[in-house]
C-alpha atoms as a PDB file:
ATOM      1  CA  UNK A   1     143.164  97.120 128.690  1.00  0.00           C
ATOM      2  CA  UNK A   2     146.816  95.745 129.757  1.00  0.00           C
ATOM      3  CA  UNK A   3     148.550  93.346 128.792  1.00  0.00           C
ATOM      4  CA  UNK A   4     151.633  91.729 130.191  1.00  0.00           C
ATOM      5  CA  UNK A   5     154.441  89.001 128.705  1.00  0.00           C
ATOM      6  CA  UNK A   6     155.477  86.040 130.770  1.00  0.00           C
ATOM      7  CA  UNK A   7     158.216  84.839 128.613  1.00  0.00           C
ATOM      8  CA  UNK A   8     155.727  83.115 125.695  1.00  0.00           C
ATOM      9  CA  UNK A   9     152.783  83.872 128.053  1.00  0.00           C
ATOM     10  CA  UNK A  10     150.678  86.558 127.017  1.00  0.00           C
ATOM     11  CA  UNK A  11     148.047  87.933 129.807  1.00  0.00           C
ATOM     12  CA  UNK A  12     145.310  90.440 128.684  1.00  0.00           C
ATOM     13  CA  UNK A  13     143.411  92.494 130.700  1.00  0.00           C
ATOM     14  CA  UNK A  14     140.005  93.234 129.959  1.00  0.00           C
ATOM     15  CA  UNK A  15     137.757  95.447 132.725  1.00  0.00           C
ATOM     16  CA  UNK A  16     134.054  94.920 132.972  1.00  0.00           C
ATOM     17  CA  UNK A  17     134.297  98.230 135.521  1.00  0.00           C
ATOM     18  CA  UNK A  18     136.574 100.260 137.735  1.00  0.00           C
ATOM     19  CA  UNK A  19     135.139 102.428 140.322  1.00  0.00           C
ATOM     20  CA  UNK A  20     135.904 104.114 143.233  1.00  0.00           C
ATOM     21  CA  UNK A  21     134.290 104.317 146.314  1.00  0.00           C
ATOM     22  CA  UNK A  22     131.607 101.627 147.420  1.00  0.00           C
ATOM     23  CA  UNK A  23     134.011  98.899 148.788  1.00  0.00           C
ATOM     24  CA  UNK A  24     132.838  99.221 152.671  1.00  0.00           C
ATOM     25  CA  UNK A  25     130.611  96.642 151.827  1.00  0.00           C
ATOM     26  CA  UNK A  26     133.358  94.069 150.941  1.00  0.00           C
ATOM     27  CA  UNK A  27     136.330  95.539 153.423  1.00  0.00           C
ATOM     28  CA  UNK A  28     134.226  96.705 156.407  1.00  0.00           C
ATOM     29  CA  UNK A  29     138.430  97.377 157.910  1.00  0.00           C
ATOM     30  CA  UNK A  30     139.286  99.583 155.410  1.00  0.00           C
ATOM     31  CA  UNK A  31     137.748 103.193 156.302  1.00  0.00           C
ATOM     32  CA  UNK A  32     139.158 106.421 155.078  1.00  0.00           C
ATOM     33  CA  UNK A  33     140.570 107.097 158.315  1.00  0.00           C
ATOM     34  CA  UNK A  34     142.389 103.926 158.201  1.00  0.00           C
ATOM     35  CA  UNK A  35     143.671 103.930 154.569  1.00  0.00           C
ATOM     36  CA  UNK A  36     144.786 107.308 154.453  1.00  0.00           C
ATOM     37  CA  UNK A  37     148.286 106.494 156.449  1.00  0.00           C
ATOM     38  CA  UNK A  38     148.483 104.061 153.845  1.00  0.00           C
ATOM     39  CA  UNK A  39     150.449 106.486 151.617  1.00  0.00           C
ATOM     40  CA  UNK A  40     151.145 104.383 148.817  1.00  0.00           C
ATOM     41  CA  UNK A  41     148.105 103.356 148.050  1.00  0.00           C
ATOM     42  CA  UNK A  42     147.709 106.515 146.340  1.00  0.00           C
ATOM     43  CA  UNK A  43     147.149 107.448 142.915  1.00  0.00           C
ATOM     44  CA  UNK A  44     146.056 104.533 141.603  1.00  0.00           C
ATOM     45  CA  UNK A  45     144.506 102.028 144.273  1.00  0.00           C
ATOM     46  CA  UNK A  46     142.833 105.416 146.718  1.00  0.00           C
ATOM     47  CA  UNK A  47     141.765 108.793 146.051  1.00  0.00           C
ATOM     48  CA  UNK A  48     143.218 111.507 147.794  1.00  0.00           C
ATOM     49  CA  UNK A  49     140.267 111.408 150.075  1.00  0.00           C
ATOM     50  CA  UNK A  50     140.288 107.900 150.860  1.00  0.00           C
ATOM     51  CA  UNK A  51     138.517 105.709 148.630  1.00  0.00           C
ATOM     52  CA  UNK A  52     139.335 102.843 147.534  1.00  0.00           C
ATOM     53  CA  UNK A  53     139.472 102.309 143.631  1.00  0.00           C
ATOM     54  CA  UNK A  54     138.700  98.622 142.391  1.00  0.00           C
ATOM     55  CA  UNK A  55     138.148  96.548 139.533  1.00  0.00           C
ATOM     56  CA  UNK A  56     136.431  93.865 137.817  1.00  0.00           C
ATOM     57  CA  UNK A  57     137.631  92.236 134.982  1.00  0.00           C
ATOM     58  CA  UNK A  58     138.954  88.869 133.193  1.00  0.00           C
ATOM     59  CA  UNK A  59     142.369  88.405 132.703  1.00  0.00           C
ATOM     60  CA  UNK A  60     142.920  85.807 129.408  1.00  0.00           C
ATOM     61  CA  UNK A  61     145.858  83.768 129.195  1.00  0.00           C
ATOM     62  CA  UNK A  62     146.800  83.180 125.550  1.00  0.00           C
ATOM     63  CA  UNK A  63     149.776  80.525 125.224  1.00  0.00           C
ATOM     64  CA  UNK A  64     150.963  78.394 122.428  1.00  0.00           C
ATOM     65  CA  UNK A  65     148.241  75.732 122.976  1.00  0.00           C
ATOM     66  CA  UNK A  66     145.821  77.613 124.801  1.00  0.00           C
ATOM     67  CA  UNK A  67     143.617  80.463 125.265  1.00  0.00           C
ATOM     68  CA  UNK A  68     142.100  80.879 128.695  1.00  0.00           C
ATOM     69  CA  UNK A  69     140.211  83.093 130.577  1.00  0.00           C
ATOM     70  CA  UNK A  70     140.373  83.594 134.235  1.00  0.00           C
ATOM     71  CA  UNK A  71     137.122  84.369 136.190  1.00  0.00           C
ATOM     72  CA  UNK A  72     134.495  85.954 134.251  1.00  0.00           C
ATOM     73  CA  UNK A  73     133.052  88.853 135.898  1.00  0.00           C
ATOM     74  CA  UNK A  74     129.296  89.792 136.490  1.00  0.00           C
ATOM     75  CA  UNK A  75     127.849  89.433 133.634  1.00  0.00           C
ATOM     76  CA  UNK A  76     124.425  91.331 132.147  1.00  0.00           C
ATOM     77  CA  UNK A  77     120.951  90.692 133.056  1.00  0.00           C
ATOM     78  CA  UNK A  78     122.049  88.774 135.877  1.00  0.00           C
ATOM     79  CA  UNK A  79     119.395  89.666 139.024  1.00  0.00           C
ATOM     80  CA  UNK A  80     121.927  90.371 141.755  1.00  0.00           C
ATOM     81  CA  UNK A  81     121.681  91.441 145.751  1.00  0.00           C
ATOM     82  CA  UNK A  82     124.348  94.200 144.738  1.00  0.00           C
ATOM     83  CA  UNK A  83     121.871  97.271 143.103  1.00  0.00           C
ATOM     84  CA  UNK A  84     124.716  98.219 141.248  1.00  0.00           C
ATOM     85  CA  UNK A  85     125.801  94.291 139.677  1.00  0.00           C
ATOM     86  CA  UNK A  86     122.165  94.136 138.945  1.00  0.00           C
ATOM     87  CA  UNK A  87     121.030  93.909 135.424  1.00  0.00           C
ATOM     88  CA  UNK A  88     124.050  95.346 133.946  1.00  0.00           C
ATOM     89  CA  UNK A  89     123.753  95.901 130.462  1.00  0.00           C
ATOM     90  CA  UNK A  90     127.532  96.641 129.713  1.00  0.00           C
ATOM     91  CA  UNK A  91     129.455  95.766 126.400  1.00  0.00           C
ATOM     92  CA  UNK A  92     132.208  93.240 127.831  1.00  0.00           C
ATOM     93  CA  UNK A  93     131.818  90.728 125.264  1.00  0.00           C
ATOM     94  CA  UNK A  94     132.640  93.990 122.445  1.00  0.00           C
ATOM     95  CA  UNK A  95     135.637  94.664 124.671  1.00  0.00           C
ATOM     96  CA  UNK A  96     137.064  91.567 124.499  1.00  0.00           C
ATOM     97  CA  UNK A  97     136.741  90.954 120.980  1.00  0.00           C
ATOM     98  CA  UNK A  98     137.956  94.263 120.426  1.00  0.00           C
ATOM     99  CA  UNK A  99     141.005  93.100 122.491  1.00  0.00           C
ATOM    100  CA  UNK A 100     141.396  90.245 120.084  1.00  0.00           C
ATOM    101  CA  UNK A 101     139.427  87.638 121.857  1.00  0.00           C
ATOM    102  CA  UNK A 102     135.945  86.777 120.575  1.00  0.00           C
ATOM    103  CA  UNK A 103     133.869  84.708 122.616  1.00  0.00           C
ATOM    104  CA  UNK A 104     134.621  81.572 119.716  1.00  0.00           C
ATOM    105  CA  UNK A 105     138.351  81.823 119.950  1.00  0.00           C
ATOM    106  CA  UNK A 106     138.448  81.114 124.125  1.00  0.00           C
ATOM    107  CA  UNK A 107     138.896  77.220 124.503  1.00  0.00           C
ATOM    108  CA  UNK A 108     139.132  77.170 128.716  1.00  0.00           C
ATOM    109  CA  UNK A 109     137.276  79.107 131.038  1.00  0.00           C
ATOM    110  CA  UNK A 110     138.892  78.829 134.786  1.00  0.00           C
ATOM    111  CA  UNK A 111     136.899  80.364 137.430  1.00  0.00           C
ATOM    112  CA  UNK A 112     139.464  80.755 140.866  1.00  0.00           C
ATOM    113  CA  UNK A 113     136.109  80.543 143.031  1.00  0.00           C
ATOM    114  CA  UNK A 114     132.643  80.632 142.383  1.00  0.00           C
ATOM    115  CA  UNK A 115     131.265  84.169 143.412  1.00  0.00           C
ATOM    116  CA  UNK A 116     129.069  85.996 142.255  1.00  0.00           C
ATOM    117  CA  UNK A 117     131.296  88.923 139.967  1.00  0.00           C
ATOM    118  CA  UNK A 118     133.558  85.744 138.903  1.00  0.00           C
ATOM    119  CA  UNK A 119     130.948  83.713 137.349  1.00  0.00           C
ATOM    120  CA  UNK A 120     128.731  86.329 135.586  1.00  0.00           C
ATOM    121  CA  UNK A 121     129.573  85.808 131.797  1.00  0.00           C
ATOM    122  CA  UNK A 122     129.877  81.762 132.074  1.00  0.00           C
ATOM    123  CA  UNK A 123     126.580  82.234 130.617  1.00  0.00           C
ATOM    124  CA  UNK A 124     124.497  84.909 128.772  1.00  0.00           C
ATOM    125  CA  UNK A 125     120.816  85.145 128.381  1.00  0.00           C
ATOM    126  CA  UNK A 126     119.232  84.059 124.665  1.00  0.00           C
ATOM    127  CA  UNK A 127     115.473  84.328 124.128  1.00  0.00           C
ATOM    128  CA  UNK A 128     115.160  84.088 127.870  1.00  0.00           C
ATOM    129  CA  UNK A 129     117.502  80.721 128.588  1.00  0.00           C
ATOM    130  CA  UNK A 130     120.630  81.184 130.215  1.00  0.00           C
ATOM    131  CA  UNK A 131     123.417  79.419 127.193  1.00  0.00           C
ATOM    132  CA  UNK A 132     127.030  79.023 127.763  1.00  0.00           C
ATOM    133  CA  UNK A 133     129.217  82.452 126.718  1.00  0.00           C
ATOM    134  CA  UNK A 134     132.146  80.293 125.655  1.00  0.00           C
ATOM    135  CA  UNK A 135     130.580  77.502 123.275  1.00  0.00           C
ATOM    136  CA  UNK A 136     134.036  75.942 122.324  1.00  0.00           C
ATOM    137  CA  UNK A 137     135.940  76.000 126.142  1.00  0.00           C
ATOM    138  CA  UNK A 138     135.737  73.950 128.895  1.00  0.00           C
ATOM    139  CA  UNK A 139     135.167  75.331 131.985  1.00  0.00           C
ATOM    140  CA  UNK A 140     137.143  74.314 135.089  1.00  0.00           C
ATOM    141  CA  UNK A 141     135.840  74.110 138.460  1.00  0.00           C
ATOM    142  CA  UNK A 142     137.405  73.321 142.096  1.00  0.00           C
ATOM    143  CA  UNK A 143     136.017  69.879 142.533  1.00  0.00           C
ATOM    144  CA  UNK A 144     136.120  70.953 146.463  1.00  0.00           C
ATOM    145  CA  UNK A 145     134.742  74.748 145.509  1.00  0.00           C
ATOM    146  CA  UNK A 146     131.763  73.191 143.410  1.00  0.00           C
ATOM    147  CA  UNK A 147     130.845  70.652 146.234  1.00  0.00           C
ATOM    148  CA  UNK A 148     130.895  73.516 148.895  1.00  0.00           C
ATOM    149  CA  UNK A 149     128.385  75.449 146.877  1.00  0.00           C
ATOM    150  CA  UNK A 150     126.587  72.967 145.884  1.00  0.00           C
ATOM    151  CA  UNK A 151     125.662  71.811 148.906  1.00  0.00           C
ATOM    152  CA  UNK A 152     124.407  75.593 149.889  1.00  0.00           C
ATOM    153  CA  UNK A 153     121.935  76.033 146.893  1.00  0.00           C
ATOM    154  CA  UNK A 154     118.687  75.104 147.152  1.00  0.00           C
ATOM    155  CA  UNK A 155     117.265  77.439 144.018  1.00  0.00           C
ATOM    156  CA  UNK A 156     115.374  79.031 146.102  1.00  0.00           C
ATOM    157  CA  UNK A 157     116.914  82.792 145.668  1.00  0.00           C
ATOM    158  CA  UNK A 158     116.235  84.817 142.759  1.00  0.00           C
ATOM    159  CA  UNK A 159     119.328  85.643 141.056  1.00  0.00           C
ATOM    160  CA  UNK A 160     120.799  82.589 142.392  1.00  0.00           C
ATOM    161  CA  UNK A 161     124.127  82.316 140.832  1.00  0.00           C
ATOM    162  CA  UNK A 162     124.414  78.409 140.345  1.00  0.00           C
ATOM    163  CA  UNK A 163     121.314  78.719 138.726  1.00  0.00           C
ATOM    164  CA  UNK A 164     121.868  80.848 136.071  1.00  0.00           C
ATOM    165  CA  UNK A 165     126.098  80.807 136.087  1.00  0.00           C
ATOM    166  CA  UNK A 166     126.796  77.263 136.929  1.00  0.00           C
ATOM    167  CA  UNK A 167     124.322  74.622 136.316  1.00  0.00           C
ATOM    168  CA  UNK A 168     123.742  75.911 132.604  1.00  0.00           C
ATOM    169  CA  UNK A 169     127.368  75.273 131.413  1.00  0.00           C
ATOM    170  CA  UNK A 170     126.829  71.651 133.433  1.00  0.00           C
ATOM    171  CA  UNK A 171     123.999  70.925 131.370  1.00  0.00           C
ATOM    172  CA  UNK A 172     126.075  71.787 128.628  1.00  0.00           C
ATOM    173  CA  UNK A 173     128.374  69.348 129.398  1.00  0.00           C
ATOM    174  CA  UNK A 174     131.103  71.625 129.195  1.00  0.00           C
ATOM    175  CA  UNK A 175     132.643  71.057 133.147  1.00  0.00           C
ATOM    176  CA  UNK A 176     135.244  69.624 134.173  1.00  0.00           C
ATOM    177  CA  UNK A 177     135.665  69.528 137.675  1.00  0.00           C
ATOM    178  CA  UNK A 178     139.820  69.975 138.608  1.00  0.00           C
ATOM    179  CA  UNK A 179     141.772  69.724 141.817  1.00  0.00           C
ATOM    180  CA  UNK A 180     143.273  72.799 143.709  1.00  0.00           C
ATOM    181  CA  UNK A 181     146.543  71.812 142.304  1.00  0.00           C
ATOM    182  CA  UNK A 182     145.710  71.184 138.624  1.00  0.00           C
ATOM    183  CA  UNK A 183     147.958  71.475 136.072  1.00  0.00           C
ATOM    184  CA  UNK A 184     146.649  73.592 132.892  1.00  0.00           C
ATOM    185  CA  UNK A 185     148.930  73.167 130.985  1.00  0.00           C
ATOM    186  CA  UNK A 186     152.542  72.852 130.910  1.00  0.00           C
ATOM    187  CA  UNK A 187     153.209  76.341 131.996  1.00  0.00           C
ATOM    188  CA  UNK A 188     149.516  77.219 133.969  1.00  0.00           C
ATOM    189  CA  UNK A 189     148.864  75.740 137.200  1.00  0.00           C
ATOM    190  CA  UNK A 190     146.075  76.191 139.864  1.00  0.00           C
ATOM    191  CA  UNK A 191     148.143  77.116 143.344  1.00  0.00           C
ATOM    192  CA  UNK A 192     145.529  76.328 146.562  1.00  0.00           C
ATOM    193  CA  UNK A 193     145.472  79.625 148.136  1.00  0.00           C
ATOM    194  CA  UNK A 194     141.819  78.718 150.713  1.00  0.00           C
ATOM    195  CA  UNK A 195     139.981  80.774 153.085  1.00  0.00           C
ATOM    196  CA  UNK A 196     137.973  83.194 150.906  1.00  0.00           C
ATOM    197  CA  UNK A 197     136.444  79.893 149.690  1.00  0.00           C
ATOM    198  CA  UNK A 198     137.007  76.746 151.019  1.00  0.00           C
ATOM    199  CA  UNK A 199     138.207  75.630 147.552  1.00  0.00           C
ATOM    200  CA  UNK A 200     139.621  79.219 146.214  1.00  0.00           C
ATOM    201  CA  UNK A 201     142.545  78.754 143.872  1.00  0.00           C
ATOM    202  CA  UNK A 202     145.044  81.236 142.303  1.00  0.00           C
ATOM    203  CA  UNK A 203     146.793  80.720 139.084  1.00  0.00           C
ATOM    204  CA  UNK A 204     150.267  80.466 138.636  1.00  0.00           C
ATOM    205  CA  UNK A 205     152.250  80.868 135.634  1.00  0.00           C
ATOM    206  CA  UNK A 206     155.585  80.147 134.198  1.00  0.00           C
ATOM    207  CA  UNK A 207     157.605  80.144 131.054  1.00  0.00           C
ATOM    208  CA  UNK A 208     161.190  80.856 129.735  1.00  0.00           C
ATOM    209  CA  UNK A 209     162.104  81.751 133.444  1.00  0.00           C
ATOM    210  CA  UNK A 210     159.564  84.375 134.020  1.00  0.00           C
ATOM    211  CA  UNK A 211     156.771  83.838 136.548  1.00  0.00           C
ATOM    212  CA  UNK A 212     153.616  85.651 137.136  1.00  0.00           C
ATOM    213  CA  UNK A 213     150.546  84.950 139.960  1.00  0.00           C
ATOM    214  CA  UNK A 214     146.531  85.573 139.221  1.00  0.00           C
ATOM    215  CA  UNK A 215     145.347  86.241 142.854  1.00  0.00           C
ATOM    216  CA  UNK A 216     141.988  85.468 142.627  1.00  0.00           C
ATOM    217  CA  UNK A 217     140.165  86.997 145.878  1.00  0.00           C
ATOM    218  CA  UNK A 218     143.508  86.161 148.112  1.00  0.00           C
ATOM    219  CA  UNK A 219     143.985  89.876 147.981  1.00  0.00           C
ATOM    220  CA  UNK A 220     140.646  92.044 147.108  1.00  0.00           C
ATOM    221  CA  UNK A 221     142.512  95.661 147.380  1.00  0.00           C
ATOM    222  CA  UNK A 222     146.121  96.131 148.063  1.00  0.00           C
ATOM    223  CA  UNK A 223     145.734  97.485 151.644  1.00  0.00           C
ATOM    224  CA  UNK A 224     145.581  94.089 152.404  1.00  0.00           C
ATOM    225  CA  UNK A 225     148.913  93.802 151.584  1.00  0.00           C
ATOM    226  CA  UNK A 226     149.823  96.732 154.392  1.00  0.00           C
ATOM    227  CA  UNK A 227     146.960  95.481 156.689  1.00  0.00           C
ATOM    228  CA  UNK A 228     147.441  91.617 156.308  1.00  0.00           C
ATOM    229  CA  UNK A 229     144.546  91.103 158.915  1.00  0.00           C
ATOM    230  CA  UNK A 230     141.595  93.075 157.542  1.00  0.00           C
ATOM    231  CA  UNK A 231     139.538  90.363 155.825  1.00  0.00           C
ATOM    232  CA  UNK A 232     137.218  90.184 153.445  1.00  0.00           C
ATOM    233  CA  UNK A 233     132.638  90.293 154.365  1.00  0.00           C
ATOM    234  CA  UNK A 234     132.878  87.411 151.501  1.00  0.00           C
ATOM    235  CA  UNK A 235     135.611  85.064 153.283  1.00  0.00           C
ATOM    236  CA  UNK A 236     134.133  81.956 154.075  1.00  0.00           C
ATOM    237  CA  UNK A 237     137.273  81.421 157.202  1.00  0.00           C
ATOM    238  CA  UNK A 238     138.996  84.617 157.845  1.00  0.00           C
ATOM    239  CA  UNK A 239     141.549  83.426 159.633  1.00  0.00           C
ATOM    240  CA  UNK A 240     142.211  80.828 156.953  1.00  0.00           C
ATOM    241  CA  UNK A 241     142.580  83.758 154.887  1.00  0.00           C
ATOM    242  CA  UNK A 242     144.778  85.705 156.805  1.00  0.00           C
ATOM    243  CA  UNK A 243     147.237  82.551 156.838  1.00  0.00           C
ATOM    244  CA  UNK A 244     147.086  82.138 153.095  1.00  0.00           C
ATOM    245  CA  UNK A 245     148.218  86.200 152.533  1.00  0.00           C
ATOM    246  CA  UNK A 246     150.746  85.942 154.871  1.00  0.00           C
ATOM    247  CA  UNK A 247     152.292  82.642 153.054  1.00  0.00           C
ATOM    248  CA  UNK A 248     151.996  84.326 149.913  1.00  0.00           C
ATOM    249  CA  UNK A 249     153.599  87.775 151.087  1.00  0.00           C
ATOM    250  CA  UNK A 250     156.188  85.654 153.054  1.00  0.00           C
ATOM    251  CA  UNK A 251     157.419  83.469 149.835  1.00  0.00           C
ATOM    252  CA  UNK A 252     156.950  86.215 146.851  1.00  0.00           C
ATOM    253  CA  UNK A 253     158.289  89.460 148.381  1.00  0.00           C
ATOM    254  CA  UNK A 254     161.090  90.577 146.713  1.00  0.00           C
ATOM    255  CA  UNK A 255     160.869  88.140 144.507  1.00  0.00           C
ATOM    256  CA  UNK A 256     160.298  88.999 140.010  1.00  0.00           C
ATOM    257  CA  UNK A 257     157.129  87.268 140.085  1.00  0.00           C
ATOM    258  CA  UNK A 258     154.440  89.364 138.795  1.00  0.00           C
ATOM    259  CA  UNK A 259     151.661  89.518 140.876  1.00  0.00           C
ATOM    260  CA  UNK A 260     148.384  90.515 139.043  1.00  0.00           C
ATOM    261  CA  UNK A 261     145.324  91.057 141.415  1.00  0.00           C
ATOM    262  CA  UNK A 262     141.968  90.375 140.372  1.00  0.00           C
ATOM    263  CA  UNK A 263     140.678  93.605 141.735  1.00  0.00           C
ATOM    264  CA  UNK A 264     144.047  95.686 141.568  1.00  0.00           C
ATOM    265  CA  UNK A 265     142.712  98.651 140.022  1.00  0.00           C
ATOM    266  CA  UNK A 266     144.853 100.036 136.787  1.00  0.00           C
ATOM    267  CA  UNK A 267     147.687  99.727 136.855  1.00  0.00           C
ATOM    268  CA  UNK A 268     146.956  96.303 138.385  1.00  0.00           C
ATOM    269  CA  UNK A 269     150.165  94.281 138.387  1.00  0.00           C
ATOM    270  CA  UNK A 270     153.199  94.372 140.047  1.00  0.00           C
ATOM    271  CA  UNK A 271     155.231  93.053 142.694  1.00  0.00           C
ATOM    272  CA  UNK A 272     154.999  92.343 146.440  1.00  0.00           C
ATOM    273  CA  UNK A 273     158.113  93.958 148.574  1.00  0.00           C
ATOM    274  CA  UNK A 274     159.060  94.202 151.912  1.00  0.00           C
ATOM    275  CA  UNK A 275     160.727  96.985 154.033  1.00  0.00           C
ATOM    276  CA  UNK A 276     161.854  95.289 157.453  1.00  0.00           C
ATOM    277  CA  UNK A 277     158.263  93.741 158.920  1.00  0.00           C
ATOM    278  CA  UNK A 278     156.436  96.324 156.391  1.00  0.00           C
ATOM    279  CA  UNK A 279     154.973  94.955 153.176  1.00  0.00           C
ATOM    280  CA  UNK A 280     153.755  96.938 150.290  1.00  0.00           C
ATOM    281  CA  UNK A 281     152.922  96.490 146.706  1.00  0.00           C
ATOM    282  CA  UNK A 282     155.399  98.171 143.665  1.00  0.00           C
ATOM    283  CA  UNK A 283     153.106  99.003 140.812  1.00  0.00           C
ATOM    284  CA  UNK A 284     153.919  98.312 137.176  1.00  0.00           C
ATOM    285  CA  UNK A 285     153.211 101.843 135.370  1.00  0.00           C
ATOM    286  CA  UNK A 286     153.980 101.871 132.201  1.00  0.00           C
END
């Protein structure tokens, strides 16, 4: 677990798993050979021998008003195309009560875009029915990211992801659906950042003159922050997604906004910087 202060803003970190190794799958780009020259990658986002080290967890937002939780992993007993997302029997839930969030006490659920390890504990199963995870939130949706899928589902898949992630907390009644600019609250905003999704947002937050940014799936792995063109298997319009990096690289570089990457391994945040055309990421370590 980390946790970070944005002036009355506190952001909690809570990891459904970290591994290393396996990523090919999702950044076909980044082989050994190429993320080796990549020296600072190393300790904590590549081995020594090259693999990339990622993560999956929530990040929950807890300010005066509000406690929200951003993107909600995989989930267990979910029937996944991934062997190892498949029927995960993990103790998140435990972890994030032991963090001092029990499922009862989060009030919004925001999920950036709606794939599959970013979805997963919108619902759990309960004498074989898929129920909302988060009784007493709402759950906010792209409008646009919601239509996109949408339109792609036909039920037909096992494991299908709207069917046992999306449409239960619908028929809930426990939606809303937001646009890619929607104001939270007074200091939580959705920032469009498209291209892994057609409606894929990141989260921006501000208070007493302190500024973080939740990447969502902008940025999977930091090497993307060296290597601005290797995309994503999962992006939906590559080049769209190249464009949206390089605005965000362009405007926060050298800037004190913490950036906090949905897959940044531990330590996961810190801030973008920029050595003549070179970017590279400067890790918060404790």
């Amino acid at each position: 677990m980390n946790q970070w202060q944005i002036g009355a803003i506190k952001i909690t970190r809570v990891i459904e798993m970290e591994v290393a190794g396996g990523s090919r799958f999702i950044l076909p780009d980044a082989t050994r050979e190429a993320v080796l020259p990549i020296k600072w990658l190393a300790p904590h986002f590549m081995t020594e021998d090259g693999r990339l080290i990622m993560s999956i967890h929530a990040l929950i937002v807890e300010t005066p008003r509000q406690t929200i939780i951003v993107d909600t992993c995989i989930g267990n007993d979910k029937q996944r195309g991934i062997p190892n997302w498949t029927n995960l029997q993990l103790p998140f839930l435990q972890d994030l009560a032991d963090a001092g969030y029990p499922s009862e006490r989060i009030d919004t659920v925001l999920c950036t875009h709606l794939h599959v390890d970013h979805v997963g504990w919108n619902t759990m199963l309960v004498d074989g029915n898929w129920v909302p995870t988060f009784p007493n939130a709402r759950y906010l949706m792209g409008s646009k990211e919601f239509d996109y899928w949408d339109s792609e589902d036909d039920g037909s898949e096992p494991g299908n992801i709207m069917t046992d992630s999306v449409r239960p907390v619908f028929d809930a009644g426990l939606v809303d659906l937001v646009e890619m600019d929607h104001s939270i609250c007074e200091e939580v905003r959705l920032q469009p950042t498209p291209g892994h999704t057609p409606g894929h947002v990141s989260v921006h937050i501000s208070s007493e003159g302190e500024q973080a940014l939740i990447t969502g799936d902008s940025f999977h792995h930091p090497c993307q922050i060296a290597r601005i063109e290797w995309s994503s298997s999962a992006d939906s319009d590559p080049a769209q997604a190249i464009q949206t990096r390089t605005g965000l690289l362009d405007r926060y570089a050298d800037e004190e906004i913490l950036i906090i990457g949905t897959h940044f391994a531990t330590p996961t945040a810190g801030h973008f910087r920029k050595d003549k055309s070179d970017y590279w990421f400067e890790a918060l370590v404790d």
